[in-house]
N, C-alpha and C. Protein backbone atom coordinates (compact mmCIF):
# COMPACT_ATOMS: atom_id res chain seq x y z
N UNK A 1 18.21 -14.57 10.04
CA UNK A 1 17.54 -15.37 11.04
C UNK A 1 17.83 -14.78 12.42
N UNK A 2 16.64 -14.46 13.47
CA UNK A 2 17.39 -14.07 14.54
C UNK A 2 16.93 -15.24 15.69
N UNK A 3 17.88 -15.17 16.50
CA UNK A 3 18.31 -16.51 17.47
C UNK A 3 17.39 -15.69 18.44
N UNK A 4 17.25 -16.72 19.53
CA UNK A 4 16.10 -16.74 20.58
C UNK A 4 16.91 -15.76 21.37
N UNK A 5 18.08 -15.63 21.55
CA UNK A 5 18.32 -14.17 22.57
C UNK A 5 18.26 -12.87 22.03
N UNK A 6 17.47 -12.73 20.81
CA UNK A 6 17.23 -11.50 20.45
C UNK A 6 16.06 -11.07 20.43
N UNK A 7 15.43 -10.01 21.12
CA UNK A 7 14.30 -10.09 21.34
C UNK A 7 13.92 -9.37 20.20
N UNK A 8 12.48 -9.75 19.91
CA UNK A 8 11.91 -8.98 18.46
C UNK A 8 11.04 -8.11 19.53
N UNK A 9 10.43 -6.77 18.49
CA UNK A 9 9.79 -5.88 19.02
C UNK A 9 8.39 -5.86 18.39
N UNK A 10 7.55 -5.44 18.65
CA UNK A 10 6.19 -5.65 18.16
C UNK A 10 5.91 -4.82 16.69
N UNK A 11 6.87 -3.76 16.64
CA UNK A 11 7.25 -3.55 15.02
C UNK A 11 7.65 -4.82 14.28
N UNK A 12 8.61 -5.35 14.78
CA UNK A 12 9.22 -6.86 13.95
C UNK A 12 7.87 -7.77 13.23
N UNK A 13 6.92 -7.67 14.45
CA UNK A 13 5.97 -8.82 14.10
C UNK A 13 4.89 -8.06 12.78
N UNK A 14 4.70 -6.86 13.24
CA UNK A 14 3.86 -6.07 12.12
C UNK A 14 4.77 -6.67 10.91
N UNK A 15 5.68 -5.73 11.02
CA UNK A 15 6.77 -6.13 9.80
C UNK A 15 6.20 -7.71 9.09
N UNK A 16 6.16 -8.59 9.52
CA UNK A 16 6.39 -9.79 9.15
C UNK A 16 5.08 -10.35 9.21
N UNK A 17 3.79 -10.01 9.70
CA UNK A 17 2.72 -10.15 9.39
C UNK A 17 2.18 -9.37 8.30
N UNK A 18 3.10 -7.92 7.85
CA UNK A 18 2.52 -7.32 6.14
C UNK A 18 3.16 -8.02 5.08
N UNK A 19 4.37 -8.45 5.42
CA UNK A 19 4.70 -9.30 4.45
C UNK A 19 4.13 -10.83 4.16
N UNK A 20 3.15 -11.58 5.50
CA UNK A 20 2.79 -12.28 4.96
C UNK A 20 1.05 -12.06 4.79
N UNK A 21 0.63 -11.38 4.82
CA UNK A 21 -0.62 -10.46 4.08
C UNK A 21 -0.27 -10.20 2.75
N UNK A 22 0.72 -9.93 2.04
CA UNK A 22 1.09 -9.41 1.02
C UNK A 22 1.11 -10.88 0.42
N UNK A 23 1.98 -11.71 0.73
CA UNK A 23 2.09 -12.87 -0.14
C UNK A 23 0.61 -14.01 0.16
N UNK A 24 -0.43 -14.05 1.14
CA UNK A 24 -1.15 -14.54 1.37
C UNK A 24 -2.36 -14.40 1.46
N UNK A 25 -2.14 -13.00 1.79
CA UNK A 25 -3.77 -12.56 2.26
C UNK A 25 -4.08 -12.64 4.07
N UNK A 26 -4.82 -12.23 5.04
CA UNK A 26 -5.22 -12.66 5.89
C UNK A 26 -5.27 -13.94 6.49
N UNK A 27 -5.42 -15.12 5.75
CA UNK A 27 -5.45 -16.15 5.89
C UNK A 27 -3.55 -16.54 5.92
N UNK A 28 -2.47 -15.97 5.97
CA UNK A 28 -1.37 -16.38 5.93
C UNK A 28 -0.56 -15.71 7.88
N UNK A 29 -1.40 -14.81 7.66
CA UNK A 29 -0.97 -14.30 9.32
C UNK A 29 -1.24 -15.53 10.58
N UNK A 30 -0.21 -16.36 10.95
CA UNK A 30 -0.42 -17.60 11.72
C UNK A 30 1.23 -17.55 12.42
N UNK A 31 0.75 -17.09 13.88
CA UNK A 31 1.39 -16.98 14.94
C UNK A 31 3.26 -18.37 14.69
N UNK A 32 2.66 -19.57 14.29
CA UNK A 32 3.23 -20.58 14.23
C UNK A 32 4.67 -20.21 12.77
N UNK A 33 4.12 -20.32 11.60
CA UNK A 33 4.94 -19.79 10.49
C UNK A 33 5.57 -18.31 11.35
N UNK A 34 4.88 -17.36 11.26
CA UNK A 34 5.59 -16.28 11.45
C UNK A 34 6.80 -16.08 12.12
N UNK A 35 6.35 -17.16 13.88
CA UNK A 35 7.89 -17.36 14.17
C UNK A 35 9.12 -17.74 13.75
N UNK A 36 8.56 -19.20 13.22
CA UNK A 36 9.65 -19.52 12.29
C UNK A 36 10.31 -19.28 11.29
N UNK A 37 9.53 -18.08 10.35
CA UNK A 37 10.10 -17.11 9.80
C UNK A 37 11.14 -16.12 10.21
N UNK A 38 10.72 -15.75 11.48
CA UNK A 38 11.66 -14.67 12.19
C UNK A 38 12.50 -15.40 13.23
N UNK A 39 12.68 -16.86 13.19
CA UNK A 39 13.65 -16.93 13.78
C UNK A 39 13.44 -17.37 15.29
N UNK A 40 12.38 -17.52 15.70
CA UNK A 40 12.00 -17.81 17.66
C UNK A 40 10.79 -18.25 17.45
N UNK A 41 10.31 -18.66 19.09
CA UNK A 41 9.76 -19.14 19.31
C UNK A 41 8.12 -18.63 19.45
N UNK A 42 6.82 -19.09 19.47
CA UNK A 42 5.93 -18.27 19.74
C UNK A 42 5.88 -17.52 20.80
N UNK A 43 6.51 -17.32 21.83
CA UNK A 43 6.72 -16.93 23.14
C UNK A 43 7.09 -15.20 23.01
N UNK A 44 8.37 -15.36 21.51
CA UNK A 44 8.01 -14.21 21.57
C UNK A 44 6.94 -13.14 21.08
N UNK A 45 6.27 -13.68 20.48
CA UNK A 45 4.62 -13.31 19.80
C UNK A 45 3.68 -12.87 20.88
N UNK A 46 3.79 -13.83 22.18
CA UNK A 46 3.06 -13.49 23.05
C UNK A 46 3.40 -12.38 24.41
N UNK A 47 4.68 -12.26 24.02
CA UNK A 47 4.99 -10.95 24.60
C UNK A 47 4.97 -9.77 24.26
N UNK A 48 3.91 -9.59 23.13
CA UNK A 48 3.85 -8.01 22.41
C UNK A 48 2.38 -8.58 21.82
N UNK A 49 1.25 -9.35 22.17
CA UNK A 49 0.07 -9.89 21.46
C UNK A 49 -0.38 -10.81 22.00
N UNK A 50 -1.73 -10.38 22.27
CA UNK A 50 -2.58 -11.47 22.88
C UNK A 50 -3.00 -12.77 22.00
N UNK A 51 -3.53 -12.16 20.92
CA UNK A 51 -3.98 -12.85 19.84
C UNK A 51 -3.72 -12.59 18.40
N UNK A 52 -3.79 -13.39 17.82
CA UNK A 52 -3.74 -13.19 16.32
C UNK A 52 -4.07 -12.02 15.82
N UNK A 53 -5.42 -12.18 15.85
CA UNK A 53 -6.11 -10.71 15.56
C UNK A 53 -6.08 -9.38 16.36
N UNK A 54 -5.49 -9.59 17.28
CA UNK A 54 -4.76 -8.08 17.70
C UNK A 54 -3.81 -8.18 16.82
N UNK A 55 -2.78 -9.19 16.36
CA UNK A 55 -1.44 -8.82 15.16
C UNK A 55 -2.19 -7.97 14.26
N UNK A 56 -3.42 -8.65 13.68
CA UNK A 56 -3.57 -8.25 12.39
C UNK A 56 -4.24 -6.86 12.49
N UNK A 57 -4.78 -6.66 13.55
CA UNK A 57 -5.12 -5.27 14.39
C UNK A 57 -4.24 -4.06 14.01
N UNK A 58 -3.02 -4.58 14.35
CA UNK A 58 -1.98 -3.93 14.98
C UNK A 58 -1.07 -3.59 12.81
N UNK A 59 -1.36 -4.87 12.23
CA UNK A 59 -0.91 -4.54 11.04
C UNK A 59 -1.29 -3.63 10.03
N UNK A 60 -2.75 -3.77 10.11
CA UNK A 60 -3.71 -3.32 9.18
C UNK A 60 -3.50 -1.64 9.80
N UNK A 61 -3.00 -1.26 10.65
CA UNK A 61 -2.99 0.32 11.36
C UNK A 61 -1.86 0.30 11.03
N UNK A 62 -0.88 -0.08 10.99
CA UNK A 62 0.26 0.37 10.16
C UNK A 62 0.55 0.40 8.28
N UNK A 63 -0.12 -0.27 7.89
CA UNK A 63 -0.46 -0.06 6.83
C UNK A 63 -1.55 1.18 6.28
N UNK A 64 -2.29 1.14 7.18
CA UNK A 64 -2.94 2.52 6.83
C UNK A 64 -2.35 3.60 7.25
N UNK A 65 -1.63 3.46 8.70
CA UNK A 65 -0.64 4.50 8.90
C UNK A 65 0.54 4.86 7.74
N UNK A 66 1.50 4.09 7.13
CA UNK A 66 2.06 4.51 6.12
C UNK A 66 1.93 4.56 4.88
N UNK A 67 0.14 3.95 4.24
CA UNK A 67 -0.03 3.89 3.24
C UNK A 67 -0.85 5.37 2.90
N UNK A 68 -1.87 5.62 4.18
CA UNK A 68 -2.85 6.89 4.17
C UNK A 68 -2.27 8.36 4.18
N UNK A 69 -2.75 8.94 5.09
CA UNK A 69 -2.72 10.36 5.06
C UNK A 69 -1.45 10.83 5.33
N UNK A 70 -0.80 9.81 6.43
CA UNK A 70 0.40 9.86 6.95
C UNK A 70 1.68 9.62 5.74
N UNK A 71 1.29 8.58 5.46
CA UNK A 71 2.02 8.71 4.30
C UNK A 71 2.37 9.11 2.97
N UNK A 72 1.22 10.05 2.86
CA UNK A 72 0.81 10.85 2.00
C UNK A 72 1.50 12.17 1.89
N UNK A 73 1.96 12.45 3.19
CA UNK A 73 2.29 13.81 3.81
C UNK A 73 3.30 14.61 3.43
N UNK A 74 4.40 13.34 2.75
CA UNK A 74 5.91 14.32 2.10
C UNK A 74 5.01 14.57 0.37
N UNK A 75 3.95 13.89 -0.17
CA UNK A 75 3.55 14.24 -1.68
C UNK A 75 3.01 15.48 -1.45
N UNK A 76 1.70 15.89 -0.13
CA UNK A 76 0.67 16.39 0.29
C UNK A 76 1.69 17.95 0.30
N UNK A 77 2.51 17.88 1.03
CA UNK A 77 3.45 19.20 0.73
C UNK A 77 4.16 19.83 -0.61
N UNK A 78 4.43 19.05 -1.20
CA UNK A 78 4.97 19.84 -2.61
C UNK A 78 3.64 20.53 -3.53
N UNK A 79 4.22 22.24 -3.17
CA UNK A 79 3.04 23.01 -3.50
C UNK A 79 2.36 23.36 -5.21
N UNK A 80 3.61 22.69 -5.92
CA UNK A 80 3.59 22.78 -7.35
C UNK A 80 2.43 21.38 -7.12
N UNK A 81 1.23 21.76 -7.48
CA UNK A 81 0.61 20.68 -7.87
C UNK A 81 0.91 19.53 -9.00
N UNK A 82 1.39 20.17 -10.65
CA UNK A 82 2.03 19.04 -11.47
C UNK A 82 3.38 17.94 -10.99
N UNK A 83 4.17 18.80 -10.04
CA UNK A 83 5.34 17.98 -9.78
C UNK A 83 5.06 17.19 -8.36
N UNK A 84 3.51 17.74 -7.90
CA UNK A 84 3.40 16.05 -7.03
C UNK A 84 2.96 15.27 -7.76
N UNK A 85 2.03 15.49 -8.73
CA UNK A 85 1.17 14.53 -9.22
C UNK A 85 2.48 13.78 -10.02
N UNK A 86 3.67 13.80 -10.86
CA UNK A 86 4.69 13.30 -11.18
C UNK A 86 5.18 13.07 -10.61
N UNK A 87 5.51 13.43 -9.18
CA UNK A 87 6.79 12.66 -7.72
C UNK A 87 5.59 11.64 -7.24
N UNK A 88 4.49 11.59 -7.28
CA UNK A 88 3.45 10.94 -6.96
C UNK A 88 3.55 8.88 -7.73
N UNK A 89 3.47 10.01 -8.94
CA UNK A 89 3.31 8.76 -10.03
C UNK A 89 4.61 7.87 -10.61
N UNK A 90 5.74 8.92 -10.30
CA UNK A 90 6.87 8.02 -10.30
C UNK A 90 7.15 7.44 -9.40
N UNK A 91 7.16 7.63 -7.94
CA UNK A 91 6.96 7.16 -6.67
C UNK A 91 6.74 5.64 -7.01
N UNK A 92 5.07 5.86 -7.45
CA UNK A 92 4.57 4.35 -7.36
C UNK A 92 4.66 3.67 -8.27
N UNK A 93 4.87 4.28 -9.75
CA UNK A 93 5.32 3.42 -10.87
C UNK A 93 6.82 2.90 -10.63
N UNK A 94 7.41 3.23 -9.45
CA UNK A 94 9.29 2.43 -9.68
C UNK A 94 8.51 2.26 -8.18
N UNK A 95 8.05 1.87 -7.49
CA UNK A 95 7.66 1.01 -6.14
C UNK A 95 7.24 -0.59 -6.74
N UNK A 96 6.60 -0.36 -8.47
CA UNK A 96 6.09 -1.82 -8.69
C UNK A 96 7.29 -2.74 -9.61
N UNK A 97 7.16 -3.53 -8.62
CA UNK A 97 8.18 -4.78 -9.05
C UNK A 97 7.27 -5.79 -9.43
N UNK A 98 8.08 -6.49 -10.92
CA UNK A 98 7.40 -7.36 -11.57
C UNK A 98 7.48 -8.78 -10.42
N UNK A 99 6.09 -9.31 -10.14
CA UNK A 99 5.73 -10.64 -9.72
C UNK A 99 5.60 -10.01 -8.08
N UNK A 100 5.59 -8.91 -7.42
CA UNK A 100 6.21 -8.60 -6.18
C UNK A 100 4.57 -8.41 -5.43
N UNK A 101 4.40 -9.20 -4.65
CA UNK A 101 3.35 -9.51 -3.43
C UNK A 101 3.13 -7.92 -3.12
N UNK A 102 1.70 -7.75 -2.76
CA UNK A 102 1.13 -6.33 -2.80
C UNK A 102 -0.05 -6.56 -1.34
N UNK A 103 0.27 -5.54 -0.55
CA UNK A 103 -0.56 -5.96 1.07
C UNK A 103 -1.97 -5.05 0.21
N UNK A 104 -2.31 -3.98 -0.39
CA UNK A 104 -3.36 -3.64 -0.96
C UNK A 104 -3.69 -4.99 -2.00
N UNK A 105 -3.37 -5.38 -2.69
CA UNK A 105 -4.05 -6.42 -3.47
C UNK A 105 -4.63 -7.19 -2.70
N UNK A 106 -3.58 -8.17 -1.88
CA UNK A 106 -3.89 -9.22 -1.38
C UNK A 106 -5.13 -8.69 -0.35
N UNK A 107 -5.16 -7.42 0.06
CA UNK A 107 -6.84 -7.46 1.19
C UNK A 107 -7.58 -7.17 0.31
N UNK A 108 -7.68 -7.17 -0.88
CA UNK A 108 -9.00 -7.43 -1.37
C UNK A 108 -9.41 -8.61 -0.99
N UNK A 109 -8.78 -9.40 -1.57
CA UNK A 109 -9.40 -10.67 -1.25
C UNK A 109 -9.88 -10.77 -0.02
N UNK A 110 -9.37 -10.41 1.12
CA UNK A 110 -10.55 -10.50 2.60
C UNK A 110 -11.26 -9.09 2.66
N UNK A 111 -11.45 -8.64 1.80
CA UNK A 111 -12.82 -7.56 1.58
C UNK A 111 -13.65 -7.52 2.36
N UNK A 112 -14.12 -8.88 2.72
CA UNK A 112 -15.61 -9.05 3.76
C UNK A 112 -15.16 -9.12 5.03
N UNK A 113 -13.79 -8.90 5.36
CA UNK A 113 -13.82 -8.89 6.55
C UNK A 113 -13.54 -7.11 7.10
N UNK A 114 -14.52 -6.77 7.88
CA UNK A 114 -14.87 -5.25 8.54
C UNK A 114 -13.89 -4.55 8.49
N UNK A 115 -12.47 -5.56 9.09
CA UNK A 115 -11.18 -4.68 9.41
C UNK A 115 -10.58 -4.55 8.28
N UNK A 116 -10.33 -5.66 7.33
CA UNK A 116 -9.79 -5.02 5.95
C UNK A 116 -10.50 -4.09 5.15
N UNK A 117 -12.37 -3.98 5.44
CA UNK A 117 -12.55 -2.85 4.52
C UNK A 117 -12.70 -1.80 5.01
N UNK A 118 -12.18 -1.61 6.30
CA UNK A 118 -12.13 0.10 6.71
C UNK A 118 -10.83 0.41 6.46
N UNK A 119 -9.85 -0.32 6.78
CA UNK A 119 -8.51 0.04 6.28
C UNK A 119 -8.45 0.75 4.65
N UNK A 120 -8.74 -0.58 3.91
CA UNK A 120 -8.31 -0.28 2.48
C UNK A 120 -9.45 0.87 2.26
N UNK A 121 -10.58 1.30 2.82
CA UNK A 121 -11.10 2.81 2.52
C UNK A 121 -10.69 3.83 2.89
N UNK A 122 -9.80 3.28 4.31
CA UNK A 122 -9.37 4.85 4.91
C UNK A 122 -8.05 4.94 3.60
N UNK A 123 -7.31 4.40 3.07
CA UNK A 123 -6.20 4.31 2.20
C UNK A 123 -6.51 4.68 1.41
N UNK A 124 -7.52 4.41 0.48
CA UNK A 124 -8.33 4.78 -0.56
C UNK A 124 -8.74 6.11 -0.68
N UNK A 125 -9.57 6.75 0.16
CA UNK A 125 -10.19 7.64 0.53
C UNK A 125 -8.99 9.13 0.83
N UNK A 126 -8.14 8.67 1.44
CA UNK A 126 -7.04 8.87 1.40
C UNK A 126 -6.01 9.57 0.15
N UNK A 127 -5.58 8.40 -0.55
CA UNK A 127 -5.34 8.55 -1.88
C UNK A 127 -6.10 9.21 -3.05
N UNK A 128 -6.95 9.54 -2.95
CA UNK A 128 -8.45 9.85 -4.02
C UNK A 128 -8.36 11.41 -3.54
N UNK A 129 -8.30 11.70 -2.17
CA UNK A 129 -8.50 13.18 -1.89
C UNK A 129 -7.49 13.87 -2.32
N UNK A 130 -6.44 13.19 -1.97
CA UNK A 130 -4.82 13.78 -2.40
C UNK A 130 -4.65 14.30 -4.13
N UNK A 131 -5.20 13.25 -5.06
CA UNK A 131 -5.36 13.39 -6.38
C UNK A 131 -6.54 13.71 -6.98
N UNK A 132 -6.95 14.11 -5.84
CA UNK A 132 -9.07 15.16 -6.36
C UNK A 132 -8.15 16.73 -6.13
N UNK A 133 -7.48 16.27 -4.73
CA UNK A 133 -7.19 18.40 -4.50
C UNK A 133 -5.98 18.54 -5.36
N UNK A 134 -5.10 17.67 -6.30
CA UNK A 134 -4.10 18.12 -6.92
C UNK A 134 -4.82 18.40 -8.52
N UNK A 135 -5.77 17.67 -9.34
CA UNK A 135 -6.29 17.85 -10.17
C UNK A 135 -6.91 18.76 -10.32
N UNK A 136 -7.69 19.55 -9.00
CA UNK A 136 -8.49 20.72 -8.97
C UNK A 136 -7.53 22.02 -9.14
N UNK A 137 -6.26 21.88 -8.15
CA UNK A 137 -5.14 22.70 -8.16
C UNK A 137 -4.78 22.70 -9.78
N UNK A 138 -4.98 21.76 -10.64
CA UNK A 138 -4.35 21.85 -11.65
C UNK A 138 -5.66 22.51 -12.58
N UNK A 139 -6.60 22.94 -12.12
CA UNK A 139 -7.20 23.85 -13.05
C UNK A 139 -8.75 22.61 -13.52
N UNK A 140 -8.79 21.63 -13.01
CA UNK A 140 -10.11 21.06 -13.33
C UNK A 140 -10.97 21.17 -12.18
N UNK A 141 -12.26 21.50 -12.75
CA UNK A 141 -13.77 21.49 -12.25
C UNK A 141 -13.94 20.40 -11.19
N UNK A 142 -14.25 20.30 -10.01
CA UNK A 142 -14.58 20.10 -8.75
C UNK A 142 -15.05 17.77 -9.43
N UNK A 143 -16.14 18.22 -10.01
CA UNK A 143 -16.32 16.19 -10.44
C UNK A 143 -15.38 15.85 -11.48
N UNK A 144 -14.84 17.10 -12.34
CA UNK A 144 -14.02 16.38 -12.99
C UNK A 144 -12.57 16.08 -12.48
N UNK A 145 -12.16 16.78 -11.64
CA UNK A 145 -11.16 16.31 -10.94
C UNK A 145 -11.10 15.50 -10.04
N UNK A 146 -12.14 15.08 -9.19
CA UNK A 146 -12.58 13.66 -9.06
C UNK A 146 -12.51 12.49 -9.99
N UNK A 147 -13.21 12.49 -10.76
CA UNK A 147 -13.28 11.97 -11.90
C UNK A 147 -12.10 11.35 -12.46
N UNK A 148 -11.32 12.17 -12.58
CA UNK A 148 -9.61 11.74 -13.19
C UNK A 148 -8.79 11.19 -11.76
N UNK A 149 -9.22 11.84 -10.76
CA UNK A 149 -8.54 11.17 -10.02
C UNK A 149 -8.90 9.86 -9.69
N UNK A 150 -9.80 9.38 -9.66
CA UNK A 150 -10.40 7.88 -9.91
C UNK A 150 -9.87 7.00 -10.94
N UNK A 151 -9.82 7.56 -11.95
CA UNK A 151 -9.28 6.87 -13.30
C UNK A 151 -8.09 6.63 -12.78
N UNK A 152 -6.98 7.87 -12.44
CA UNK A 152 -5.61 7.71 -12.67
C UNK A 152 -5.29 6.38 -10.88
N UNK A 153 -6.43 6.77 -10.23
CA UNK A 153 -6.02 5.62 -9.28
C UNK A 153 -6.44 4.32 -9.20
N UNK A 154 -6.97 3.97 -10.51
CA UNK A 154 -7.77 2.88 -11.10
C UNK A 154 -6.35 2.31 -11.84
N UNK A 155 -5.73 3.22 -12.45
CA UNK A 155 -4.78 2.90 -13.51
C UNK A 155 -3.39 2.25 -12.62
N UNK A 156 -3.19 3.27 -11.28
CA UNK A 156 -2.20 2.57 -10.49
C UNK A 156 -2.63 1.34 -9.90
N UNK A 157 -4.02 0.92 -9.43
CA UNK A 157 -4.25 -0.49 -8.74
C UNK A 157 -3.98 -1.42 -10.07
N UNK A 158 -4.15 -0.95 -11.01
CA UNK A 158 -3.84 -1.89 -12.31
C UNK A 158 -2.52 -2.35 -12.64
N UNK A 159 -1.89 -1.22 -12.74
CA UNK A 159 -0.62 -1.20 -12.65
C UNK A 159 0.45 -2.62 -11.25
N UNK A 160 0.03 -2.17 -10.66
CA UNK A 160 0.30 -3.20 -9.64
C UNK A 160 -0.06 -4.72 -9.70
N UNK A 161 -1.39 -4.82 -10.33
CA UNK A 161 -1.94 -5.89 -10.67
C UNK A 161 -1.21 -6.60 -11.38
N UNK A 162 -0.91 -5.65 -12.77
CA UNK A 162 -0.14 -6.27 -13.39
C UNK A 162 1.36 -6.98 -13.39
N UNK A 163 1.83 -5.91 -12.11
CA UNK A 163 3.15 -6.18 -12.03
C UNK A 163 3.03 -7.80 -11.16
N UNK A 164 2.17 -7.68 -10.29
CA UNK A 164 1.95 -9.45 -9.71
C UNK A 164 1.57 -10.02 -11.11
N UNK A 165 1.14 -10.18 -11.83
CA UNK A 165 0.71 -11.51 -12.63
C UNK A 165 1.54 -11.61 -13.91
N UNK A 166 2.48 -10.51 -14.39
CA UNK A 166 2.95 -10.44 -16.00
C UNK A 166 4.91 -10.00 -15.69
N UNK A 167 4.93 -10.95 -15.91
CA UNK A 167 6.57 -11.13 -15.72
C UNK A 167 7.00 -10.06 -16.80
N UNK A 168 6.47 -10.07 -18.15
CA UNK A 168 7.14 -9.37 -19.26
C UNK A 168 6.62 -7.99 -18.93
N UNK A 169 5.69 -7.71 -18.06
CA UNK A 169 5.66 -5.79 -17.59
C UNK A 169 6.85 -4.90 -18.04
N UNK A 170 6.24 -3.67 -18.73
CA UNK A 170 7.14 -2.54 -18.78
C UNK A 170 7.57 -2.62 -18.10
N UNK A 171 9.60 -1.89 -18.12
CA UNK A 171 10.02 -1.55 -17.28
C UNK A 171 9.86 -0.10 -16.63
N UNK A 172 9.75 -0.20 -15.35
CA UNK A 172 9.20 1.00 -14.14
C UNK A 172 9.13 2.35 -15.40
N UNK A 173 10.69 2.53 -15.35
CA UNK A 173 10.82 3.93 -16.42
C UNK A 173 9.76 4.28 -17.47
N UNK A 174 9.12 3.34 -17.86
CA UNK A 174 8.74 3.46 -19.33
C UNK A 174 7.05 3.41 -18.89
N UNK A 175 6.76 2.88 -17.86
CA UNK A 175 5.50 2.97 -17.24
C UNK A 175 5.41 4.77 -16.78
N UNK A 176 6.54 4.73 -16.21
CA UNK A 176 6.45 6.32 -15.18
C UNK A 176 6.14 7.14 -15.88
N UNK A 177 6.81 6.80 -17.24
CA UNK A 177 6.73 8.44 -18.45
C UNK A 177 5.97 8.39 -18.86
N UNK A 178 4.69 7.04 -19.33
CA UNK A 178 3.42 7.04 -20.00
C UNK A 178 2.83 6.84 -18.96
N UNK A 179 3.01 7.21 -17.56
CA UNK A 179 1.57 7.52 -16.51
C UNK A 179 1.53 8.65 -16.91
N UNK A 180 2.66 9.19 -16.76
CA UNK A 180 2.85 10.76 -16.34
C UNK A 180 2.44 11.24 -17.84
N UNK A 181 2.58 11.16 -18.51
CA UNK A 181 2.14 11.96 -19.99
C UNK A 181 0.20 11.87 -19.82
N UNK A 182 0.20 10.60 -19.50
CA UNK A 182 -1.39 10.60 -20.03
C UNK A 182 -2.25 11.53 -18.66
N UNK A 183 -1.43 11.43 -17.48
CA UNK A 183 -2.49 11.95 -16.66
C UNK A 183 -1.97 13.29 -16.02
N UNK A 184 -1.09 14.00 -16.40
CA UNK A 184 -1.28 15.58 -16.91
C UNK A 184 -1.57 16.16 -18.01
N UNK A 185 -2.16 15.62 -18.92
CA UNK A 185 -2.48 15.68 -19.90
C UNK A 185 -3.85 16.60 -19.54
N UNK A 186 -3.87 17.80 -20.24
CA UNK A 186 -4.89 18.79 -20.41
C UNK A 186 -6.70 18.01 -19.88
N UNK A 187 -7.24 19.58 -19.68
CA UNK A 187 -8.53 18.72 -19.29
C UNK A 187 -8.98 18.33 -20.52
């Protein structure tokens, strides 16, 4: 909990507006909870934010900042194409925790709103290129490495899915080794 003489920084509030995007959706980002989550008053909200939707402004760009290209950038370097696509997939197969709130899931659900669907495309779009140019590196044909890379990033939004709704989910390990088998698996 932090007490009113500590000032939060406008990272703090991102921080705490993805986490309640993650457990809520758009509709959970509310100036009022958030403080009281973190501990102060709205006062300090309004010293780093005009409005709400500058927060969610301000969130949705950090989420694409560390979910997109940017964050893409330590996989995007390892030049062995098979051992990103495996530092890739273990990455995100031990990132999913069973029942654990997901800021990509939850903006689906505000889909229709402009700012969540340029985000989750730049992320998307993002993610898809990364595993189109590692599949091609790995010796497949230009749509078919598209192609798989769609599937295998079909298989991680699933994956995640599942880990929010199915308590009895594989454990991480046992997911990681049957991502990784099925999607280096020959063309």
């Amino acid at each position: 909990m932090v007490n009113e003489s500590t000032r939060l920084s406008a990272q703090d509030w991102v921080r705490a507006a993805l986490k309640a995007i993650a457990e809520g959706g758009l509709s959970a980002v509310a100036v009022e909870p958030l403080a009281r989550t973190l501990g102060v008053t709205k006062g300090s909200f309004y010293a780093h934010y005009r409005s709400r939707d500058e927060l969610i402004e301000a969130a949705l760009a950090e989420w694409v900042r560390s979910h997109g290209n940017e964050g893409l950038a330590d996989y995007a370097a390892i030049a062995d194409p098979e051992q990103r696509l495996r530092q890739l997939l273990t990455t995100v197969v031990h990132a999913v925790q069973p029942l654990a709130p997901s800021v990509h899931l939850s903006l689906l659900g505000d889909r229709m709103d402009p700012r969540v669907r340029d985000a989750v495309s730049e992320v998307n779009q993002a993610r898809l290129q990364l595993l189109t140019r590692t599949y091609r590196e790995l010796g497949l044909p230009p749509k078919r490495a598209a192609s798989r890379a769609r599937v295998a990033y079909a298989a991680i939004l699933g994956l995640l899915h599942l880990a929010q709704t199915d308590p009895a989910a594989p454990q991480p390990t046992v997911l990681a080794d049957e991502a990784t088998t099925v999607f280096l698996s020959g063309p």
